[in-house]
N, C-alpha and C. Protein backbone atom coordinates (compact mmCIF):
# COMPACT_ATOMS: atom_id res chain seq x y z
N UNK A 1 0.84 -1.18 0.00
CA UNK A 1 0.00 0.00 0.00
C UNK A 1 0.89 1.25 0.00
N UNK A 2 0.64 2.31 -1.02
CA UNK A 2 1.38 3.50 -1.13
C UNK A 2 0.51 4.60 -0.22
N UNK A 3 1.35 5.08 0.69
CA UNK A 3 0.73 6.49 1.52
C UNK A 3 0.97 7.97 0.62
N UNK A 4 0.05 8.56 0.80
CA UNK A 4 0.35 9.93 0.35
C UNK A 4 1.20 10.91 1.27
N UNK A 5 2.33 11.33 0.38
CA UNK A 5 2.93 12.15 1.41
C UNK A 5 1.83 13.71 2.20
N UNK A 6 1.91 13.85 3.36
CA UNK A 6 1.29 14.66 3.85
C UNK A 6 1.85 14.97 5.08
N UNK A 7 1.46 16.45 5.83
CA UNK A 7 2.18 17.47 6.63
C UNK A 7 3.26 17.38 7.30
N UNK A 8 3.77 17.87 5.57
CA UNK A 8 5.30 18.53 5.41
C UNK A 8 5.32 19.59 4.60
N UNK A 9 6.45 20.38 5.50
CA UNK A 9 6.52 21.92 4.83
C UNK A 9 7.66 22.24 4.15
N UNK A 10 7.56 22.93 2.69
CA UNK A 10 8.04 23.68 1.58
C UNK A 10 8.71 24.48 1.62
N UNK A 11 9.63 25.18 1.76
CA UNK A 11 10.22 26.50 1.84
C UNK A 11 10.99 26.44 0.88
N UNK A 12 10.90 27.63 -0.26
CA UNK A 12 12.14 27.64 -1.00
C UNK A 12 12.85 28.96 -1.19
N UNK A 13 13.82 29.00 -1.27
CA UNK A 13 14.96 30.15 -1.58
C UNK A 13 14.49 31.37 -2.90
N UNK A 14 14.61 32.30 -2.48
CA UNK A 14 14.10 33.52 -3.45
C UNK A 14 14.37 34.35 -2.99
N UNK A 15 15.17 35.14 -4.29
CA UNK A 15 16.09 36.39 -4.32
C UNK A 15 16.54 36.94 -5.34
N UNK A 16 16.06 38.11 -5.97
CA UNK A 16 16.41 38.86 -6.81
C UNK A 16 18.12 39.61 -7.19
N UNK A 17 18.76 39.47 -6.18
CA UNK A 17 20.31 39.66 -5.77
C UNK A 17 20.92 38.99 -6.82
N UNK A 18 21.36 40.04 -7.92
CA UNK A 18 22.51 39.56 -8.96
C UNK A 18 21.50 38.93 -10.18
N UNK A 19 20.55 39.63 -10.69
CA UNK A 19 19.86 39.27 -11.49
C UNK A 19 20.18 39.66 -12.88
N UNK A 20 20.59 39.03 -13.71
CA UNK A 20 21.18 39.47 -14.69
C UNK A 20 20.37 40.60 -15.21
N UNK A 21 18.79 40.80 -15.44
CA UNK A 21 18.11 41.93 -16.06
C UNK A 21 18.03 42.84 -14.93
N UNK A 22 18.81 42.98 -13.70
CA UNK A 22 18.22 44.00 -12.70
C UNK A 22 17.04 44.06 -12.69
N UNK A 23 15.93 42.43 -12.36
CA UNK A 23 15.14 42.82 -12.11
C UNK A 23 14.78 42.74 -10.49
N UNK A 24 13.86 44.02 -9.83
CA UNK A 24 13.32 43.80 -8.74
C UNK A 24 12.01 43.35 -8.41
N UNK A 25 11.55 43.71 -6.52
CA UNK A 25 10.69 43.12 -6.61
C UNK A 25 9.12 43.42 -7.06
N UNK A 26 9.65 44.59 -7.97
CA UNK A 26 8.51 45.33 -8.19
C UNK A 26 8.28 44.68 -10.16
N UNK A 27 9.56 44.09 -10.51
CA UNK A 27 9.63 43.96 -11.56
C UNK A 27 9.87 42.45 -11.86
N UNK A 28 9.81 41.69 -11.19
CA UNK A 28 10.47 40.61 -11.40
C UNK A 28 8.83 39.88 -11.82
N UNK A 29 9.13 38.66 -12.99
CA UNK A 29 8.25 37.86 -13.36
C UNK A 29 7.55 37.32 -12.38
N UNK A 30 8.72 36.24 -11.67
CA UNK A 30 8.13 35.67 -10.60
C UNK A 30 7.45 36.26 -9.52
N UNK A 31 7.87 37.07 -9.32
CA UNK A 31 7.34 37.81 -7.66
C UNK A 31 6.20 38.28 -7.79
N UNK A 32 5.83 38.83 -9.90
CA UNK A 32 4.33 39.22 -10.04
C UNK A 32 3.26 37.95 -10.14
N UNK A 33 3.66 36.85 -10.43
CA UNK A 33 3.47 35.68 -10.45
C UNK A 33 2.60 35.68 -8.95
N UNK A 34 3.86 35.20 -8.17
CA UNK A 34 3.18 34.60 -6.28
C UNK A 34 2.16 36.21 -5.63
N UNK A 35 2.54 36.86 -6.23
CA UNK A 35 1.50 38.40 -5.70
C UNK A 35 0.58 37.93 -6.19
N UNK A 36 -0.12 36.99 -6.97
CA UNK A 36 -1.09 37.70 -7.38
C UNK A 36 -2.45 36.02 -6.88
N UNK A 37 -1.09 35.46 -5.89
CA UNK A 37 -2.06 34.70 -4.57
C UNK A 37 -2.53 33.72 -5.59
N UNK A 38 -1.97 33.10 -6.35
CA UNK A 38 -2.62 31.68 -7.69
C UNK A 38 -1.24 30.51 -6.75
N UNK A 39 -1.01 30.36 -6.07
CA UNK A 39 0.26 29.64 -5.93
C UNK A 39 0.06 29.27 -4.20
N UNK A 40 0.51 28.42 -4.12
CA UNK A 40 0.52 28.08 -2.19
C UNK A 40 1.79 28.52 -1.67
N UNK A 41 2.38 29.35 -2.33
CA UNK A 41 3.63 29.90 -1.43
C UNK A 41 3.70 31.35 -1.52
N UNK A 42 4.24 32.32 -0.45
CA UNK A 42 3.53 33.26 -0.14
C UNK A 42 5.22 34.12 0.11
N UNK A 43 5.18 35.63 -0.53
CA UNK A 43 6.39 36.45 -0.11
C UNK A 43 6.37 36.56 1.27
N UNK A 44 7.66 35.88 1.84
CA UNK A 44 7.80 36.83 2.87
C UNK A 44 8.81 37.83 3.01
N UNK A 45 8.36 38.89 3.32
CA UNK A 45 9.69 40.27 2.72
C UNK A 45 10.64 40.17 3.73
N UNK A 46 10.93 40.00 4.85
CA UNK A 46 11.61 39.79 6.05
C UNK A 46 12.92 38.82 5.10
N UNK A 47 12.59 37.84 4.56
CA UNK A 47 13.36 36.57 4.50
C UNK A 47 13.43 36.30 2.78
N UNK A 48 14.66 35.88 2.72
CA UNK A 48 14.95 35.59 1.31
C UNK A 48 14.01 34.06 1.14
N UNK A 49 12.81 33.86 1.48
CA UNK A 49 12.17 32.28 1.45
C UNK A 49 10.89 32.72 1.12
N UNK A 50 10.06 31.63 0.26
CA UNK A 50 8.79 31.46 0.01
C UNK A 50 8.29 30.52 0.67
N UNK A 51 7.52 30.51 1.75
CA UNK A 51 6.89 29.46 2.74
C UNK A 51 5.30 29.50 1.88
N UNK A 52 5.24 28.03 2.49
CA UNK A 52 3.37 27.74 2.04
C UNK A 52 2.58 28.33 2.92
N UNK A 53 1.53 28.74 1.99
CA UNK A 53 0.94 29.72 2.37
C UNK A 53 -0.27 28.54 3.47
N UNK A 54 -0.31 27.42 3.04
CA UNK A 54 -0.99 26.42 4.03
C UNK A 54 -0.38 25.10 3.74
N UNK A 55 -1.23 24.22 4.54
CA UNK A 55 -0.62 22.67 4.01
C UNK A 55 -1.47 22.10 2.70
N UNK A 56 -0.89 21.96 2.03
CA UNK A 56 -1.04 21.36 1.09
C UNK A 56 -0.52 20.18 0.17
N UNK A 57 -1.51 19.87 -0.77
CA UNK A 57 -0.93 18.47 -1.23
C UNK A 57 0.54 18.14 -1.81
N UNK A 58 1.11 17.32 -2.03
CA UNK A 58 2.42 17.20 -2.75
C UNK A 58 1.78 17.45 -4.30
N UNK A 59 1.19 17.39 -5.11
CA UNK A 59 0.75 17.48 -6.23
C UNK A 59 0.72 19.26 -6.91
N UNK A 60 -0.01 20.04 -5.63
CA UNK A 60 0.02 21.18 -5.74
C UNK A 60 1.38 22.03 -5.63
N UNK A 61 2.14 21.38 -4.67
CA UNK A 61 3.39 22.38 -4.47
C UNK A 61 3.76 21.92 -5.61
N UNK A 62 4.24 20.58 -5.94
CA UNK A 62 4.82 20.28 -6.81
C UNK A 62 4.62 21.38 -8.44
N UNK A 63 3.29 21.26 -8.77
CA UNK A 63 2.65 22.23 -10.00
C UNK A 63 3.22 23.30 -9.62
N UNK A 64 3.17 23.96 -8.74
CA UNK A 64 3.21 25.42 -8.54
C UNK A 64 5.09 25.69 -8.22
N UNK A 65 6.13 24.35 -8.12
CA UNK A 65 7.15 24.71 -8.58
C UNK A 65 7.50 24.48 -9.75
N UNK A 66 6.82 23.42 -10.76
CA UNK A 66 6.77 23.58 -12.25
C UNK A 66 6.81 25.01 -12.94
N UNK A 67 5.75 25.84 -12.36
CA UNK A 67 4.74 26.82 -13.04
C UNK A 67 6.17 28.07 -12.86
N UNK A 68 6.58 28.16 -11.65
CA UNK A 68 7.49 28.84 -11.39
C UNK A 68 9.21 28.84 -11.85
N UNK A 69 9.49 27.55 -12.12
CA UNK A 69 10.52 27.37 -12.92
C UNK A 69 10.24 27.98 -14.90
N UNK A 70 9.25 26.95 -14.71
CA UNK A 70 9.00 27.78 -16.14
C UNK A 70 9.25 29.59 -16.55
N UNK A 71 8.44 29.70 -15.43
CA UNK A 71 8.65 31.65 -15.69
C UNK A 71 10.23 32.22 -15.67
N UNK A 72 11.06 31.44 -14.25
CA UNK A 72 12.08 31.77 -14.47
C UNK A 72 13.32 31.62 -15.63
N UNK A 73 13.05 30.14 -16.53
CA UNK A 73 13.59 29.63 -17.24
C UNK A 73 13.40 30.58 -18.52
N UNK A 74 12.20 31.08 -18.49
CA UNK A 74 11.61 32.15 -19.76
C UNK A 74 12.21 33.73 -19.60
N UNK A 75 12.39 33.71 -18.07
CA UNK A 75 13.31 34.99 -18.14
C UNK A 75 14.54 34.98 -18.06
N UNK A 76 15.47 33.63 -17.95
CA UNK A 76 16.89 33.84 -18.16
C UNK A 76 16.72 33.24 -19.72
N UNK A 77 16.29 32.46 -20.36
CA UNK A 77 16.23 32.74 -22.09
C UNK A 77 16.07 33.74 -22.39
N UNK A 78 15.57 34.55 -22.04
CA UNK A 78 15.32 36.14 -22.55
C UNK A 78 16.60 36.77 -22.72
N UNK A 79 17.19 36.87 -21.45
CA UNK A 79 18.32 37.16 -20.97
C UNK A 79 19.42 36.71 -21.67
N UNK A 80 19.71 35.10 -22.11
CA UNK A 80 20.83 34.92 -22.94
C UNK A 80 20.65 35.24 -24.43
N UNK A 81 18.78 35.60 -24.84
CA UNK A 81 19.56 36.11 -26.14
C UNK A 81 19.41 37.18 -26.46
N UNK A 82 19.83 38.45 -25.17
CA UNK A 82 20.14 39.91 -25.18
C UNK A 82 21.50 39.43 -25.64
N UNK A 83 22.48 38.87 -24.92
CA UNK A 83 23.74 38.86 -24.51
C UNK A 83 24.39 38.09 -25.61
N UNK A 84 23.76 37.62 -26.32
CA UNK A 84 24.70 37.19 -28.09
C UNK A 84 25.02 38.05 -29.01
């Protein structure tokens, strides 16, 4: 019998520091992304970390670090083909 993983917490690392487009947090893809509360992880401005905003499933965090790589991956492609 397979168990579902359940209450365990997420935290991941986020920081605009040394961004190749100088972007901030007023400008950055991602950060307009989790503002706009579609995602279970939540700014906290105090701390370079995105904590869940509740407990939630492994399925959901999981999507919602898909969704977020993607954006970032779309803004450093951007980025390498300024720089050719």
């Amino acid at each position: 019998m397979i168990k579902a993983i359940s209450g365990f917490s997420v935290v991941i690392p986020i920081t605009y520091d040394g961004c190749p487009q100088n972007q901030t947090t007023d400008t950055c893809p991602l950060r307009k992304h989790i503002a706009k509360n579609k995602t279970v992880f939540t700014v906290d401005e105090d701390t370079l970390y995105l904590p869940q905003t509740s407990k939630n499933s492994w399925e959901e965090i999981r999507s919602d670090i898909e969704q977020m790589y993607d954006i970032c991956t779309q803004c450093q492609h951007k980025n390498c083909q300024k720089t050719r």
